[in-house]
C-alpha atoms as a PDB file:
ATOM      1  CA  UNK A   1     102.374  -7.086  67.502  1.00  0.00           C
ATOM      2  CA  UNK A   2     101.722 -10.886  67.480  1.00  0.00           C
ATOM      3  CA  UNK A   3     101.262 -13.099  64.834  1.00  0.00           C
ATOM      4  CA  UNK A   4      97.995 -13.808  66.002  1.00  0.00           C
ATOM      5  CA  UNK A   5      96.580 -10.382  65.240  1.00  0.00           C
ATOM      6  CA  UNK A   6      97.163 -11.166  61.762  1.00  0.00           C
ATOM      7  CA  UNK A   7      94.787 -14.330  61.937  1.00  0.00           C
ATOM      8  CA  UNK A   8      91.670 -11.670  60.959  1.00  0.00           C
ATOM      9  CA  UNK A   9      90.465 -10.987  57.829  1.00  0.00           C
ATOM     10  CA  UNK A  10      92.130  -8.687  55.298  1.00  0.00           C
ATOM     11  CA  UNK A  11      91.206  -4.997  55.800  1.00  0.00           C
ATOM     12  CA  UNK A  12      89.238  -4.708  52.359  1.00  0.00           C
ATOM     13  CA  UNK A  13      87.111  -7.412  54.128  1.00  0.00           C
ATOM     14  CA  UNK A  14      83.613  -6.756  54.601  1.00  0.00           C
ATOM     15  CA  UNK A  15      82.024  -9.293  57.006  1.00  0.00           C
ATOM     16  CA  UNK A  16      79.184  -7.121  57.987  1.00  0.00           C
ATOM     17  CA  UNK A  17      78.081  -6.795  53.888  1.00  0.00           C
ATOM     18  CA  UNK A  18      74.193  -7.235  53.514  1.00  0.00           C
ATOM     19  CA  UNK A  19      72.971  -9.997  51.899  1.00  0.00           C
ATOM     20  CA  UNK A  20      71.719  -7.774  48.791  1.00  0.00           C
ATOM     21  CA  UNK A  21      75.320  -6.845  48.438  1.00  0.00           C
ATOM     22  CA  UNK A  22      76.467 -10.030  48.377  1.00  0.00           C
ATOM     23  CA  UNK A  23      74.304 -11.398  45.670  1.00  0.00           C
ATOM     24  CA  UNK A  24      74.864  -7.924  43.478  1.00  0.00           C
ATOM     25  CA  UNK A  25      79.022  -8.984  43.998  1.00  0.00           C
ATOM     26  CA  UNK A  26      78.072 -12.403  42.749  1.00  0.00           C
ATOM     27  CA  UNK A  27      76.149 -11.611  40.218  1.00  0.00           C
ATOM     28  CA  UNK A  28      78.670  -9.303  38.923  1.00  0.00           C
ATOM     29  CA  UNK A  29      81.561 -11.940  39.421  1.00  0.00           C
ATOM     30  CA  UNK A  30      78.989 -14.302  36.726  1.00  0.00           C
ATOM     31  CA  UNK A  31      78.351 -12.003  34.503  1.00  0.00           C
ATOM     32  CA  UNK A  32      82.610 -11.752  34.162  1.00  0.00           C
ATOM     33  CA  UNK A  33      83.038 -15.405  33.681  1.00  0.00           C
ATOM     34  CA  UNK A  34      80.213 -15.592  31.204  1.00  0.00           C
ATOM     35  CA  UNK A  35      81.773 -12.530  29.307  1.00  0.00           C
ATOM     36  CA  UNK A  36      85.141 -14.722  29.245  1.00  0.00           C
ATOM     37  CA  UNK A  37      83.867 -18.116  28.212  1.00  0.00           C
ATOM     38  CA  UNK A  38      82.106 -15.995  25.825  1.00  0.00           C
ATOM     39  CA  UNK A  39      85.197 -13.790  24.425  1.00  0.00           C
ATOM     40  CA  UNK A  40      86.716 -17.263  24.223  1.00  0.00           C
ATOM     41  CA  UNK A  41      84.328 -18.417  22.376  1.00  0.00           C
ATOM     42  CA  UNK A  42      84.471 -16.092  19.836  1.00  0.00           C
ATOM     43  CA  UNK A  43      88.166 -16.339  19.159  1.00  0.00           C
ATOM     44  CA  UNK A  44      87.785 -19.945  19.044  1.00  0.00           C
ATOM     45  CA  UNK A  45      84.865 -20.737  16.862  1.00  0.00           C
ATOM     46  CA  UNK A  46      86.125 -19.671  13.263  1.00  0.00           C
ATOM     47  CA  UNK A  47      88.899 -22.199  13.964  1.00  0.00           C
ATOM     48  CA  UNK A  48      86.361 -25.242  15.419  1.00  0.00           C
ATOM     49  CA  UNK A  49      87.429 -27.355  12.496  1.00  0.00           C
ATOM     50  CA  UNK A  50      91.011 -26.465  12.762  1.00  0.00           C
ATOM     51  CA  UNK A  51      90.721 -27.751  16.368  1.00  0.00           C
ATOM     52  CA  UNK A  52      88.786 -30.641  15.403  1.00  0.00           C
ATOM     53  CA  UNK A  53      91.189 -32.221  13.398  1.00  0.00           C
ATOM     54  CA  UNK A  54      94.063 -31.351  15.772  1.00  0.00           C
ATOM     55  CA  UNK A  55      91.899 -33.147  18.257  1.00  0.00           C
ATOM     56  CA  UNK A  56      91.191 -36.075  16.173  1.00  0.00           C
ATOM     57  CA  UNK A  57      94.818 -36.144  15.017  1.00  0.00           C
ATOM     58  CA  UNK A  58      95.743 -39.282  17.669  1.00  0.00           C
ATOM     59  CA  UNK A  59      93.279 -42.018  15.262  1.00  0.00           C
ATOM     60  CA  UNK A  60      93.416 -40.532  11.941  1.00  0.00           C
ATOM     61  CA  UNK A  61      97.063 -41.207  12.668  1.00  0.00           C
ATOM     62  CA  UNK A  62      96.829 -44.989  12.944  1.00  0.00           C
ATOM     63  CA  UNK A  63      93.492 -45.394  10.476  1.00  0.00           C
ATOM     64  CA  UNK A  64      94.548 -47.698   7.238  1.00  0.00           C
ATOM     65  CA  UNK A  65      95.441 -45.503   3.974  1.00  0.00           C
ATOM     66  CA  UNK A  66      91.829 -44.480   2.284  1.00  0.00           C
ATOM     67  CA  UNK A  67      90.331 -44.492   5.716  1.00  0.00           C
ATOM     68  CA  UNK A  68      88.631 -41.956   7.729  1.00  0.00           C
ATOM     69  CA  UNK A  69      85.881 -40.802  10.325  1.00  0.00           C
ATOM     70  CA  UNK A  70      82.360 -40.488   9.279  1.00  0.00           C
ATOM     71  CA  UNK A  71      79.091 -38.150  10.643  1.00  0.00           C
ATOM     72  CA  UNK A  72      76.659 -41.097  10.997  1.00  0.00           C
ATOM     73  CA  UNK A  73      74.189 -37.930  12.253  1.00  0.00           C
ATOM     74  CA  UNK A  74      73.101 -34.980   9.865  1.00  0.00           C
ATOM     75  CA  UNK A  75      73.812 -32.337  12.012  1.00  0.00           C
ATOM     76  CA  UNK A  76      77.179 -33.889  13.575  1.00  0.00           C
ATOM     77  CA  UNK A  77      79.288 -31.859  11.397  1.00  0.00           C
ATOM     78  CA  UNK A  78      78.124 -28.371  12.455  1.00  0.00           C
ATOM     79  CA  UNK A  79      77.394 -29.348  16.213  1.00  0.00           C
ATOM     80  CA  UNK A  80      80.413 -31.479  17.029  1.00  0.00           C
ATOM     81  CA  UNK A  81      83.285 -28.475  16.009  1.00  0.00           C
ATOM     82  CA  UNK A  82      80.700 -26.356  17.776  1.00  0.00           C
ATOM     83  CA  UNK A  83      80.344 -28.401  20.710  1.00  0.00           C
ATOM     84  CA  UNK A  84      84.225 -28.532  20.879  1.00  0.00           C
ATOM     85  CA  UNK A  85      84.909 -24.895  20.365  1.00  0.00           C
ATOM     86  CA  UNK A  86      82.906 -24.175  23.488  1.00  0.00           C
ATOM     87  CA  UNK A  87      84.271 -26.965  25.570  1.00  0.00           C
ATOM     88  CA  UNK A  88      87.921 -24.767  24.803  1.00  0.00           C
ATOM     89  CA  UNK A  89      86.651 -21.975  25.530  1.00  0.00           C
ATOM     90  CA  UNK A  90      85.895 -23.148  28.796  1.00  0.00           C
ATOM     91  CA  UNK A  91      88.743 -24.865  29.283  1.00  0.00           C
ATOM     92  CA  UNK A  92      90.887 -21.387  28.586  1.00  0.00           C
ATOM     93  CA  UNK A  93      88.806 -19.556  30.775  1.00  0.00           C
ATOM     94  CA  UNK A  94      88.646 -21.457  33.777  1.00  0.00           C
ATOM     95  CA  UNK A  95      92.153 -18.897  35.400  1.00  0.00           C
ATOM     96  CA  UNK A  96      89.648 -15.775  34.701  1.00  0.00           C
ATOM     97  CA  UNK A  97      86.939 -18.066  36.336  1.00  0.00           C
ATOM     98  CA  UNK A  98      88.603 -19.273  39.119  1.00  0.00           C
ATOM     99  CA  UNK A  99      90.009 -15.094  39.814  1.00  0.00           C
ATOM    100  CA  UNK A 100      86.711 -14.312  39.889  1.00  0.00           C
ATOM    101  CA  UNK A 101      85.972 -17.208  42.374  1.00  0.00           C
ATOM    102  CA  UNK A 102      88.970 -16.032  44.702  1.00  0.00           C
ATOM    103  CA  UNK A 103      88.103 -12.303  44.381  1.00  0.00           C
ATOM    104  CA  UNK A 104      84.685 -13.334  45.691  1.00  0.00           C
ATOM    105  CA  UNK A 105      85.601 -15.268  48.507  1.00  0.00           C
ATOM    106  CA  UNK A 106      89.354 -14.043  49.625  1.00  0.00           C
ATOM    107  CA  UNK A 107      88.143 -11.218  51.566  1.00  0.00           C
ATOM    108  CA  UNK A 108      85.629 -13.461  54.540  1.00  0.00           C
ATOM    109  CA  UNK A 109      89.366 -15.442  54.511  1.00  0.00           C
ATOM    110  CA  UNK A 110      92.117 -14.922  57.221  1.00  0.00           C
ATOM    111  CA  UNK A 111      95.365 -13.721  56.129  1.00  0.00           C
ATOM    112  CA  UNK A 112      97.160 -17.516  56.790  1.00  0.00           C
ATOM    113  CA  UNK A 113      94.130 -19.019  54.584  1.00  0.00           C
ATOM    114  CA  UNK A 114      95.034 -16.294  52.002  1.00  0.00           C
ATOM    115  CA  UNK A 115      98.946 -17.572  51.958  1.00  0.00           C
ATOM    116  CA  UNK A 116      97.476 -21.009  51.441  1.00  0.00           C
ATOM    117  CA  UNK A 117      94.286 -20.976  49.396  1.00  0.00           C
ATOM    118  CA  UNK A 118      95.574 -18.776  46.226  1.00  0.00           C
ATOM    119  CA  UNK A 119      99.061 -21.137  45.845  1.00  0.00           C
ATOM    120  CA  UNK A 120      96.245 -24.114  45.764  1.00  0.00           C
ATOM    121  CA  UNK A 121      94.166 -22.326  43.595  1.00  0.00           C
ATOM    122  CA  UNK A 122      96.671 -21.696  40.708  1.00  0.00           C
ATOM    123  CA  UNK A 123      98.465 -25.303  41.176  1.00  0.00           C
ATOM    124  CA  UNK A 124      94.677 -26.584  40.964  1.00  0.00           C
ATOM    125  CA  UNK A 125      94.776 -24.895  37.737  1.00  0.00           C
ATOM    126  CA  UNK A 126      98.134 -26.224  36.512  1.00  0.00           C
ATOM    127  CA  UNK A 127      97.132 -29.778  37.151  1.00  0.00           C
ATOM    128  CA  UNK A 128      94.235 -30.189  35.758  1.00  0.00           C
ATOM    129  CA  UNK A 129      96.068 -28.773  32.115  1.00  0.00           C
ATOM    130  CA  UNK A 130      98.617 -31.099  33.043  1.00  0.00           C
ATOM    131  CA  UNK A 131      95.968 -33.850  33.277  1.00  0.00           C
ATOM    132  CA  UNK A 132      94.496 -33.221  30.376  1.00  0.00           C
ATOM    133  CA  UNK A 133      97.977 -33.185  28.246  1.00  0.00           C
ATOM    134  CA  UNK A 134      99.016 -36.352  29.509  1.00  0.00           C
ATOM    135  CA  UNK A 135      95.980 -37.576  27.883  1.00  0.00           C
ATOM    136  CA  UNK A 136      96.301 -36.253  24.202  1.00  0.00           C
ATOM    137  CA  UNK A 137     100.107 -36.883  24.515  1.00  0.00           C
ATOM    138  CA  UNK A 138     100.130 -40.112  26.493  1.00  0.00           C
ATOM    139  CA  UNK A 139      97.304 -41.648  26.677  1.00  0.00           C
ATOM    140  CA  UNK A 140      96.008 -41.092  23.420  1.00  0.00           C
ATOM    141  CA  UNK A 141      98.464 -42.662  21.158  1.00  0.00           C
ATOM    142  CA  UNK A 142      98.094 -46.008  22.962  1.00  0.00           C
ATOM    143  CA  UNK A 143      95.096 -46.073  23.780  1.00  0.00           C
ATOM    144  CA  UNK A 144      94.106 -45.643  19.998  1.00  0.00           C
ATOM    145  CA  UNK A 145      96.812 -48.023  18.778  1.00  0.00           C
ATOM    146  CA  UNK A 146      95.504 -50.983  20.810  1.00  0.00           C
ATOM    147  CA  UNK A 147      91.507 -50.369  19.697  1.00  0.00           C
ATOM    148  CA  UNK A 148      92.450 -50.527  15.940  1.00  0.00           C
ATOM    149  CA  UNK A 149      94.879 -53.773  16.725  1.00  0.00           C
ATOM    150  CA  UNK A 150      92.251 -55.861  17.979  1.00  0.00           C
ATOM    151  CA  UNK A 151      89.129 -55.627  15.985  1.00  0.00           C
ATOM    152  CA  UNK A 152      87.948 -58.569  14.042  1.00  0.00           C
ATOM    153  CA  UNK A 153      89.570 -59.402  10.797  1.00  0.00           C
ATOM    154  CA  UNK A 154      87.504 -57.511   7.854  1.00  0.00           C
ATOM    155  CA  UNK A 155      85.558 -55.244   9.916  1.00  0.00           C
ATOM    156  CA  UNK A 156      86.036 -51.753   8.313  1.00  0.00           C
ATOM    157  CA  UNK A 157      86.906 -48.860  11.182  1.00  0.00           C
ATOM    158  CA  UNK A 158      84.835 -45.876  10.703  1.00  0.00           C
ATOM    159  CA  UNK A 159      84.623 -43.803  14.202  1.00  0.00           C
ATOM    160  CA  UNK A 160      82.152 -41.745  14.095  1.00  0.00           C
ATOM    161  CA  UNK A 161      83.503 -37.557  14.806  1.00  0.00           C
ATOM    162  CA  UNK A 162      80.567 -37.083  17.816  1.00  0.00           C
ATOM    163  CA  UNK A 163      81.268 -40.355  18.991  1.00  0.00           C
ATOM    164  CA  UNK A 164      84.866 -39.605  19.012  1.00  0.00           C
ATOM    165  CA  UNK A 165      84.344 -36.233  20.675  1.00  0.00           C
ATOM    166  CA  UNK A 166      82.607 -37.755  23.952  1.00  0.00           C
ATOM    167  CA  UNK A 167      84.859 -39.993  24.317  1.00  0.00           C
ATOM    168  CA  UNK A 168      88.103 -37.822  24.277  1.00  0.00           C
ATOM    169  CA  UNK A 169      86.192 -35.375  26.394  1.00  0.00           C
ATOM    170  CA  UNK A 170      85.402 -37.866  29.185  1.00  0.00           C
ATOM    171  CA  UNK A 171      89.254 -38.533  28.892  1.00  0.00           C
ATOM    172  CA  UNK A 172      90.243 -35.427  29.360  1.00  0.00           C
ATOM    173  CA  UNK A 173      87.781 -34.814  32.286  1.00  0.00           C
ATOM    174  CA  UNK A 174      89.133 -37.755  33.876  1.00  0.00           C
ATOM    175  CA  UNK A 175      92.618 -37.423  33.908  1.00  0.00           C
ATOM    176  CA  UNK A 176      92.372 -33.787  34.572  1.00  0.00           C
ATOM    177  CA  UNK A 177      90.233 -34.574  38.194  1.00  0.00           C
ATOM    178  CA  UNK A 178      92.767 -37.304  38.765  1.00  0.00           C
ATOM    179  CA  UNK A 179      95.415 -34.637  38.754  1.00  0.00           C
ATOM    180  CA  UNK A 180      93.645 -33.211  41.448  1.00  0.00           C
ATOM    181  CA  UNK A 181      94.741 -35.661  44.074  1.00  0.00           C
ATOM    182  CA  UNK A 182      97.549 -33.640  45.080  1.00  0.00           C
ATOM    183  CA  UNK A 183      95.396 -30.681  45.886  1.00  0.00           C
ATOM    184  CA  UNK A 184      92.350 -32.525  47.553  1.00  0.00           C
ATOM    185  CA  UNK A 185      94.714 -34.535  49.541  1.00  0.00           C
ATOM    186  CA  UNK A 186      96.107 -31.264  50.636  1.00  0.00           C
ATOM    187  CA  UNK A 187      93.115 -29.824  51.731  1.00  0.00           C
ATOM    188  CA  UNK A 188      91.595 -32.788  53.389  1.00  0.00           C
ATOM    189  CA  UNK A 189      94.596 -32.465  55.976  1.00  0.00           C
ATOM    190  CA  UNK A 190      94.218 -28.840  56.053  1.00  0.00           C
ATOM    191  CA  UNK A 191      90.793 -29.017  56.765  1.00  0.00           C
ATOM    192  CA  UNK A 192      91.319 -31.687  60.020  1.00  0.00           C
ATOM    193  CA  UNK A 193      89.635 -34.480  58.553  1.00  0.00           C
ATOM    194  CA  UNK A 194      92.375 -36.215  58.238  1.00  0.00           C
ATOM    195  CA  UNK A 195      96.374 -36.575  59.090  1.00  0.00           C
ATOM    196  CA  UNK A 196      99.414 -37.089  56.590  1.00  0.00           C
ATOM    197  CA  UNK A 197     100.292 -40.272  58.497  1.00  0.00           C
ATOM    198  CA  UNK A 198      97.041 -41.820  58.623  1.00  0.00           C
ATOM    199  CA  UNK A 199      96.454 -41.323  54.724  1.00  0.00           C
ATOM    200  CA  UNK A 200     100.472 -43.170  54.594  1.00  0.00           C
ATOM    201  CA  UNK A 201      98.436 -46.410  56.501  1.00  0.00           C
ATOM    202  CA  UNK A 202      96.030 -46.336  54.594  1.00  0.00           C
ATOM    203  CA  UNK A 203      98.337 -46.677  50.846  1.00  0.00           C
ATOM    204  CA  UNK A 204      97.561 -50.568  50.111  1.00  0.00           C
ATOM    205  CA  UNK A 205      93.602 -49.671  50.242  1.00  0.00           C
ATOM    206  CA  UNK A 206      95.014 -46.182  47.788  1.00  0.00           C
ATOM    207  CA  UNK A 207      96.552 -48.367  45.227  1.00  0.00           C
ATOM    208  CA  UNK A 208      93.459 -50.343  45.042  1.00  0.00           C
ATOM    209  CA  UNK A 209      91.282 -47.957  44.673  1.00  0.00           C
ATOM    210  CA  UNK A 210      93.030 -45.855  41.922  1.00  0.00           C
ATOM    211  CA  UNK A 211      92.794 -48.915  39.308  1.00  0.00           C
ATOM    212  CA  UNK A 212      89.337 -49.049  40.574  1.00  0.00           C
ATOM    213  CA  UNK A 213      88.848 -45.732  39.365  1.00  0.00           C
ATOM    214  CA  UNK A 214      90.674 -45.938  36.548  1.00  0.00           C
ATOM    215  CA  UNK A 215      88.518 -48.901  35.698  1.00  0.00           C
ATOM    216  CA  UNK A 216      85.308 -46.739  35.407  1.00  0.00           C
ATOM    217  CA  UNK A 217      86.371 -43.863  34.062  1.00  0.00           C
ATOM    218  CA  UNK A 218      88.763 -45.023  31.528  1.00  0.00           C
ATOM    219  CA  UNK A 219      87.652 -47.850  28.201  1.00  0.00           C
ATOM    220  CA  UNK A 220      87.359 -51.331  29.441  1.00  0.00           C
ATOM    221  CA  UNK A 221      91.180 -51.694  28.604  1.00  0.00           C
ATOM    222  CA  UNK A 222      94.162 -53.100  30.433  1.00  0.00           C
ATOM    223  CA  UNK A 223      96.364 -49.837  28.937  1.00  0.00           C
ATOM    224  CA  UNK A 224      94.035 -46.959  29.817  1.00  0.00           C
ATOM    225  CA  UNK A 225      92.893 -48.258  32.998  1.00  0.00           C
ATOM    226  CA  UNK A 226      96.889 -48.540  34.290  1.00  0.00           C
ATOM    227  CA  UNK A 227      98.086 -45.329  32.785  1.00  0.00           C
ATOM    228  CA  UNK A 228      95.477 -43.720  34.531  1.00  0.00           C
ATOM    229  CA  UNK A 229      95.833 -45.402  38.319  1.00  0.00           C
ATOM    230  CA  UNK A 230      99.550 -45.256  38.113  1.00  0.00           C
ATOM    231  CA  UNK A 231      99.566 -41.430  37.754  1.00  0.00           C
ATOM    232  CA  UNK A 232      96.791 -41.354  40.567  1.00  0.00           C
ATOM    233  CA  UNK A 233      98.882 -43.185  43.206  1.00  0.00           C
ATOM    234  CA  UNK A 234     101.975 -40.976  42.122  1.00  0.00           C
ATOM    235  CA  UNK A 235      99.988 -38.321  42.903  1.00  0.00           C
ATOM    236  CA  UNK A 236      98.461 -39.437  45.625  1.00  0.00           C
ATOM    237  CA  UNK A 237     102.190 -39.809  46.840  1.00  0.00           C
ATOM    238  CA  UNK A 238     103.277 -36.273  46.409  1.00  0.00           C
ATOM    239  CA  UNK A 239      99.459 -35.102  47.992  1.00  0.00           C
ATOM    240  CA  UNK A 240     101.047 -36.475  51.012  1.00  0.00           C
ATOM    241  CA  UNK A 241     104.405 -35.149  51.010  1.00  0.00           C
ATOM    242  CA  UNK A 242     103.200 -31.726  50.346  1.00  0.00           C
ATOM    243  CA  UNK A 243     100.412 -32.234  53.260  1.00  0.00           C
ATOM    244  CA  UNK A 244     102.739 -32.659  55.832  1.00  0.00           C
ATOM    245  CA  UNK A 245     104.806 -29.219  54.452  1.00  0.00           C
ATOM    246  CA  UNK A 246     101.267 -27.256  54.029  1.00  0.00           C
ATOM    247  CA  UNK A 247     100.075 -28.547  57.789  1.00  0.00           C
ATOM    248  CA  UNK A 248     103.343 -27.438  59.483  1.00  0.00           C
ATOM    249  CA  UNK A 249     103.409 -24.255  57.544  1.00  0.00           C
ATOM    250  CA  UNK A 250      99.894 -23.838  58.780  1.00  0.00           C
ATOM    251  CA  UNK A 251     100.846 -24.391  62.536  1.00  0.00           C
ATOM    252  CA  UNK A 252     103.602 -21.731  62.061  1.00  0.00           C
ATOM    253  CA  UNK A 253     101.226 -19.301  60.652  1.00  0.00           C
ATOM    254  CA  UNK A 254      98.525 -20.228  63.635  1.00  0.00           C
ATOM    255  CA  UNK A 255     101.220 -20.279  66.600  1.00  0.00           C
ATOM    256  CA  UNK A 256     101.559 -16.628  68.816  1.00  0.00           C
ATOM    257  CA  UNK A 257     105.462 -15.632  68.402  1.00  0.00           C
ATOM    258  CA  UNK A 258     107.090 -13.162  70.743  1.00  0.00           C
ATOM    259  CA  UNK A 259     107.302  -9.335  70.689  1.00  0.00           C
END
């Protein structure tokens, strides 16, 4: 047997599925992500608060003694807790959500896209945690330290907890996309678009464009802005290295061997 009869899909595969069936397997694979956010959700709530501080735990820090954050809305201190307890619950669900996602779509795969899609899958995963924890433990600390250094002399600092809340969220979003370089870079070469050499020519125009990024999607800060292009180049570094591993592995998988 050659290695290219192994190039078809898995045997639990079912190409010739009706389109009814399809949607019923989709449906089904929604209804188990819902039921995990939601299960989530439920463990998470009663402690909201409990994460809320935890969360806000990087500027309380470095607020003067007798200072604190206000609820300039009524309803801020119910929905902001809430509104966090659900964004974790996502956030802890997203391996059961992304399962689901590969159980859906790993049988119309070959068996060399199988070897390569789940290993990006859960690194996917892993990076975008990674992201987000450079954030609160990076990030964070500095971040807040410079905003309550340079405000005018007098002027009393009273974040607001909603306020506060989109912000770190949008922080956390961005870094943990960032961390996706590695993976999209990956797949971009996988996918033919492009080659590991031609992304290497193209670094100087890379650099650039990571502090342009980190320019919109960080606070109009010097500090922010560099911790998060720095990490994007890095990774956009290591995207590359691994590119040229995944694309030869991928031609070994792809080439005919001998009886």
């Amino acid at each position: 047997m050659t290695a290219s009869q192994d190039q078809g899909p898995a045997p639990d595969s079912t190409p010739d599925m009706p389109l009814i069936e399809h949607l019923l397997e989709l449906r089904n694979r929604l209804l188990k992500m819902v039921l995990a956010v939601l299960l989530c959700f439920a463990v998470a709530y009663p402690f909201a608060n409990t994460l809320y501080l935890w969360l806000s735990e990087p500027l309380r820090a470095l607020l003067p003694a007798g200072q604190t954050m206000i609820a300039t809305d009524v309803t801020s201190p119910f929905f902001a807790p809430l509104k966090l307890a659900l964004v974790v619950s996502v956030f802890t669900a997203i391996p059961v959500i992304l399962y689901q996602l590969w159980r859906f779509i790993a049988p119309g795969l070959y068996a060399h896209e199988k070897r390569l899609a789940f290993p990006l899958l859960f690194t996917s995963v892993l990076l975008f945690y990674a992201g987000a924890a450079f954030a609160y433990l990076v990030v964070f600390p500095l971040v807040f330290a410079f905003f309550t250094a340079v405000g005018p002399e007098g002027i009393l600092s009273l974040p607001d907890i909603n306020s506060y809340l989109n912000f770190v969220l949008k922080m956390f979003f961005a870094f943990g996309v960032a961390f996706e370089i590695p993976i999209a870079t990956v797949l971009l070469v996988l996918a033919g678009l492009t080659t590991p050499e031609a992304l290497a020519r193209k670094r100087p125009y890379v650099v650039v464009g990571c502090f342009v990024v980190g320019m919109l999607l960080t606070p109009p800060d010097v500090i922010s802005q560099t911790l998060l292009a720095v990490p994007m180049w890095v990774l956009f570094e290591i995207g590359v290295l691994f590119s040229r591993l995944a694309r030869r592995q991928a031609r070994e998988d792809t080439e005919p061997t001998e009886p």
